[in-house]
Protein backbone atom coordinates (compact mmCIF):
# COMPACT_ATOMS: atom_id res chain seq x y z
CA UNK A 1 25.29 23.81 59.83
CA UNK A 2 24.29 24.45 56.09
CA UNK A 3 21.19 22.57 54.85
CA UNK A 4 22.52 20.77 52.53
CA UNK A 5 24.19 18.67 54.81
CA UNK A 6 21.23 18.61 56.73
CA UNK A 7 19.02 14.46 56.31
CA UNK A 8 15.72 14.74 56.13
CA UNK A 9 13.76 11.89 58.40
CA UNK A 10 10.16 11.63 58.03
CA UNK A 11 8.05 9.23 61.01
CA UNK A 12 4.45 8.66 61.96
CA UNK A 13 4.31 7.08 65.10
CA UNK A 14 0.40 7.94 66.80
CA UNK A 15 -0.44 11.47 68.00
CA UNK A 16 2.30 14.05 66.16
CA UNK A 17 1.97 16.08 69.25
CA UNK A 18 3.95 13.10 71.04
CA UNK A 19 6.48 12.25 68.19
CA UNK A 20 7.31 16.35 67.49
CA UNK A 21 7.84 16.27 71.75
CA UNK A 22 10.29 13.11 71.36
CA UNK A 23 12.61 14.07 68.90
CA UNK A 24 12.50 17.60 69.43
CA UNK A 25 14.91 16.60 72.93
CA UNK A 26 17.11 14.75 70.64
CA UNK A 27 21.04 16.03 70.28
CA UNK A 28 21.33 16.57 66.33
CA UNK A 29 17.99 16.91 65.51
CA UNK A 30 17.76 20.91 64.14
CA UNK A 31 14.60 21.17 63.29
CA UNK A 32 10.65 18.82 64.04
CA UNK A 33 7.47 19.94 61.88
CA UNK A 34 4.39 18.35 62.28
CA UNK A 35 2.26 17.60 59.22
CA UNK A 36 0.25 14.77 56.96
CA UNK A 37 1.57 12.06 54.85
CA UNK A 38 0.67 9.02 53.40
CA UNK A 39 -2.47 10.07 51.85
CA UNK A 40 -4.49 10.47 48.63
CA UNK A 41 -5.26 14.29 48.77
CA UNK A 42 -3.46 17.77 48.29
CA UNK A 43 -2.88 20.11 51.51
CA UNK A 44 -5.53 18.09 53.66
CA UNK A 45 -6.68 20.51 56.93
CA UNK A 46 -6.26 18.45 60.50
CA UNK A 47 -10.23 18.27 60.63
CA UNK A 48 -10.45 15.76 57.41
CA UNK A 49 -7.26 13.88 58.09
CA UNK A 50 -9.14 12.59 61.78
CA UNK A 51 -12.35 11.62 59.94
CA UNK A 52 -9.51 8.98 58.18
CA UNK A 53 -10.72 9.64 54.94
CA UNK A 54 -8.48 11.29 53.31
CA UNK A 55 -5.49 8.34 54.06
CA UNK A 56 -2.72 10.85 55.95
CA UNK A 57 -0.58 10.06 58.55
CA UNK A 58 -0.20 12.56 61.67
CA UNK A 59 3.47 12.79 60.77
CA UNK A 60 6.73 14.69 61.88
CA UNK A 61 9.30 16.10 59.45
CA UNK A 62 12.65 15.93 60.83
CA UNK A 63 15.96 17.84 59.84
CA UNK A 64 19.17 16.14 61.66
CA UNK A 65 22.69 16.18 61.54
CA UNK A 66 24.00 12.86 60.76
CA UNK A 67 27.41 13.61 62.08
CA UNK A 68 25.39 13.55 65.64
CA UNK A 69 22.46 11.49 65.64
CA UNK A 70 22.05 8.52 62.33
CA UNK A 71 18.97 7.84 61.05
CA UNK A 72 19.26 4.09 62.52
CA UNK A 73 19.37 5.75 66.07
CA UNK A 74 16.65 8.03 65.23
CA UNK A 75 14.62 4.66 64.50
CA UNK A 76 15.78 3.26 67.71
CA UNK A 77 14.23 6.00 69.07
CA UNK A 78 11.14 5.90 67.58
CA UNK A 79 10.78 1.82 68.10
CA UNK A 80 11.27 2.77 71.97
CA UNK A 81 9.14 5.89 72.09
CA UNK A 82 5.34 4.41 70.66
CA UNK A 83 4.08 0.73 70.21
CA UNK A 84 5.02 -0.34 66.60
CA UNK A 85 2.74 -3.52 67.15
CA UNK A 86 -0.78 -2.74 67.04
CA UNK A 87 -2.19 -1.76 63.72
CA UNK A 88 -3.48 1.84 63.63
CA UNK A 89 -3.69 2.66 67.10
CA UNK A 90 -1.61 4.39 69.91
CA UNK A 91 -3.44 4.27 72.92
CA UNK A 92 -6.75 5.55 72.73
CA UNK A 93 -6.19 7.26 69.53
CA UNK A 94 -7.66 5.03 67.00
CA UNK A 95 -7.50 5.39 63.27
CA UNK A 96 -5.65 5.12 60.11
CA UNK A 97 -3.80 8.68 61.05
CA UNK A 98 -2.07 7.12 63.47
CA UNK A 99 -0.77 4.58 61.76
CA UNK A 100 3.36 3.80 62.67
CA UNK A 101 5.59 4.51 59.82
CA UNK A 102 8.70 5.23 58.30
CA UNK A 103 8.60 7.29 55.26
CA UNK A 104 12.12 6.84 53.97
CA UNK A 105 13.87 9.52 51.44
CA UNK A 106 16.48 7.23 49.97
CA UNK A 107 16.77 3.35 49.60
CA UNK A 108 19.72 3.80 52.34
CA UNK A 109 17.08 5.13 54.87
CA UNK A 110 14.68 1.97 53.20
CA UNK A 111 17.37 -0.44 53.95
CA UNK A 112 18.41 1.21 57.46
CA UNK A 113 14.26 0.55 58.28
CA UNK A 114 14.12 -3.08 56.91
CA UNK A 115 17.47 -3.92 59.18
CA UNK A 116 16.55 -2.51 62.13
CA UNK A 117 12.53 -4.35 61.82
CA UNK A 118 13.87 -7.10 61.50
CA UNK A 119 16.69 -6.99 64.11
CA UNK A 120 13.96 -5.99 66.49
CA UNK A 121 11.66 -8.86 65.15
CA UNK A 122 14.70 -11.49 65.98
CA UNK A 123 15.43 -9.76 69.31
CA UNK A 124 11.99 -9.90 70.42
CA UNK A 125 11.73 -6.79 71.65
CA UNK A 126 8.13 -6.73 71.05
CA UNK A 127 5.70 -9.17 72.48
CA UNK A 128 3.98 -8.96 68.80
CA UNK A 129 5.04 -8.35 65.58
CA UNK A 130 5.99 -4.99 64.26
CA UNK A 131 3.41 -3.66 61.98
CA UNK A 132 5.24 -0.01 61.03
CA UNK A 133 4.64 0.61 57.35
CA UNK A 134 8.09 1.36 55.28
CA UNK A 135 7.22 3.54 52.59
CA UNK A 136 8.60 5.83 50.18
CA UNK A 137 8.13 9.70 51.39
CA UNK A 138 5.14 11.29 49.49
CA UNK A 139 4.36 15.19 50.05
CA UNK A 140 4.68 16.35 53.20
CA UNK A 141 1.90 18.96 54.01
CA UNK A 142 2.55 21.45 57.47
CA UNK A 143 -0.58 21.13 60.30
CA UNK A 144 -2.04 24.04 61.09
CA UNK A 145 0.13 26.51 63.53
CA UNK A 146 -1.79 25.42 66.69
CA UNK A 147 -0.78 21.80 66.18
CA UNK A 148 3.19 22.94 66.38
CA UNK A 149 5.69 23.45 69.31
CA UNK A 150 2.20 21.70 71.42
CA UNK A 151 3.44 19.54 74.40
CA UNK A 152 6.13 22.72 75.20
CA UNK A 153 3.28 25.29 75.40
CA UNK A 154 0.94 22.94 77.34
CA UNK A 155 2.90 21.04 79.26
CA UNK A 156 -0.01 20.94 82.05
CA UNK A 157 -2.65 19.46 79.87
CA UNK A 158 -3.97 16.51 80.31
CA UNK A 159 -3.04 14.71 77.38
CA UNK A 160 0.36 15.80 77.70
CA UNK A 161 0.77 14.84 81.46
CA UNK A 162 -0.73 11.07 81.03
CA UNK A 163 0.26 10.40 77.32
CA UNK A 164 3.44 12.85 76.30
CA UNK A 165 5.55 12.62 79.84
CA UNK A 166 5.92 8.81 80.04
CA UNK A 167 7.31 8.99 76.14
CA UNK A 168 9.15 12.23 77.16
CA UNK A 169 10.67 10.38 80.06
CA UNK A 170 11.29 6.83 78.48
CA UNK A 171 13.86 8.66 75.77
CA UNK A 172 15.42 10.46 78.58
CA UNK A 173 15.98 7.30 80.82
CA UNK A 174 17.08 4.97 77.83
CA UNK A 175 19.05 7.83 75.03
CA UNK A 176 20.38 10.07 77.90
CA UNK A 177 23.58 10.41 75.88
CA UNK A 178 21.42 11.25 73.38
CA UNK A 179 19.09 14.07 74.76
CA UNK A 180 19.65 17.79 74.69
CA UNK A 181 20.10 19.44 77.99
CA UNK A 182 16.96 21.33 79.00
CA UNK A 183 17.15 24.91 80.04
């Protein structure tokens, strides 16, 4: 597919090593970068953007083709995949950085965001309100190398086993139509 018809889709949702795991299993999605966004300073390294300081977002950058996944499923997604209700915080990892967002591109992607909040807000899907910033989408600045491809190259790990898996799993039990077929 060329790039041009390529969207761009940019989400912070917690840890990006979780996020970059989701959506890389997702049909239509070419191409997941982790990175920083959201913040005040120019190419920030992973070691300042933890202290919380420097007002990044431990972000993904994703390329998709909208003829197979939409950016409102890609939010439906994300909604199901991380806890969009408690302010800063995704399990243990505490801190502005992990903030849930949605940095849109367009004012489609703003109004796709705002519709599906608030249709989740009158659903109650959440037991508490969504707190997921909408934003507009700043500079996007790469993580270091080691912080790419992560929960595929250390699958055994921990973190990946107790945090990862059960997000892993969740989007393949409730998107199956939706997930690539793993080799």
């Amino acid at each position: 597919m060329e790039e041009k018809q390529m969207e761009k889709a940019t989400l912070a949702g917690g840890c990006f090593w979780c996020t970059e795991a989701v959506f890389q299993r997702i049909e239509g999605v070419k191409q997941v970068t982790s990175g920083f966004t959201g913040g005040h300073i120019k190419n920030p390294p992973y070691r300042e953007v933890v202290t919380g300081r420097t007002g990044h977002a431990e972000s993904i950058e994703i390329k998709f083709d909208p003829k197979i996944v939409t950016f409102e499923e890609l939010l439906y997604m994300f909604f199901a995949t991380h806890d969009p209700t408690t302010l800063n915080r995704q399990q243990n990892d505490v801190g502005t950085h992990y903030r849930s967002a949605i940095f849109y591109h367009s004012e489609a992607q703003k109004e796709t965001a705002e519709n599906v909040v608030r249709k989740l807000e009158e659903e109650k899907t959440f037991k508490d309100p969504i707190v997921t910033e909408i934003a507009p989408a700043g500079e996007f600045y790469v993580a270091e190398q080691e912080h790419h491809d992560y929960y595929n190259q250390n699958r055994n790990q921990p973190y990946c086993r107790v945090i990862i898996d059960p997000k892993v799993q969740k989007l393949k039990h409730t998107f199956s139509k939706k997930v690539k077929a793993e080799s």
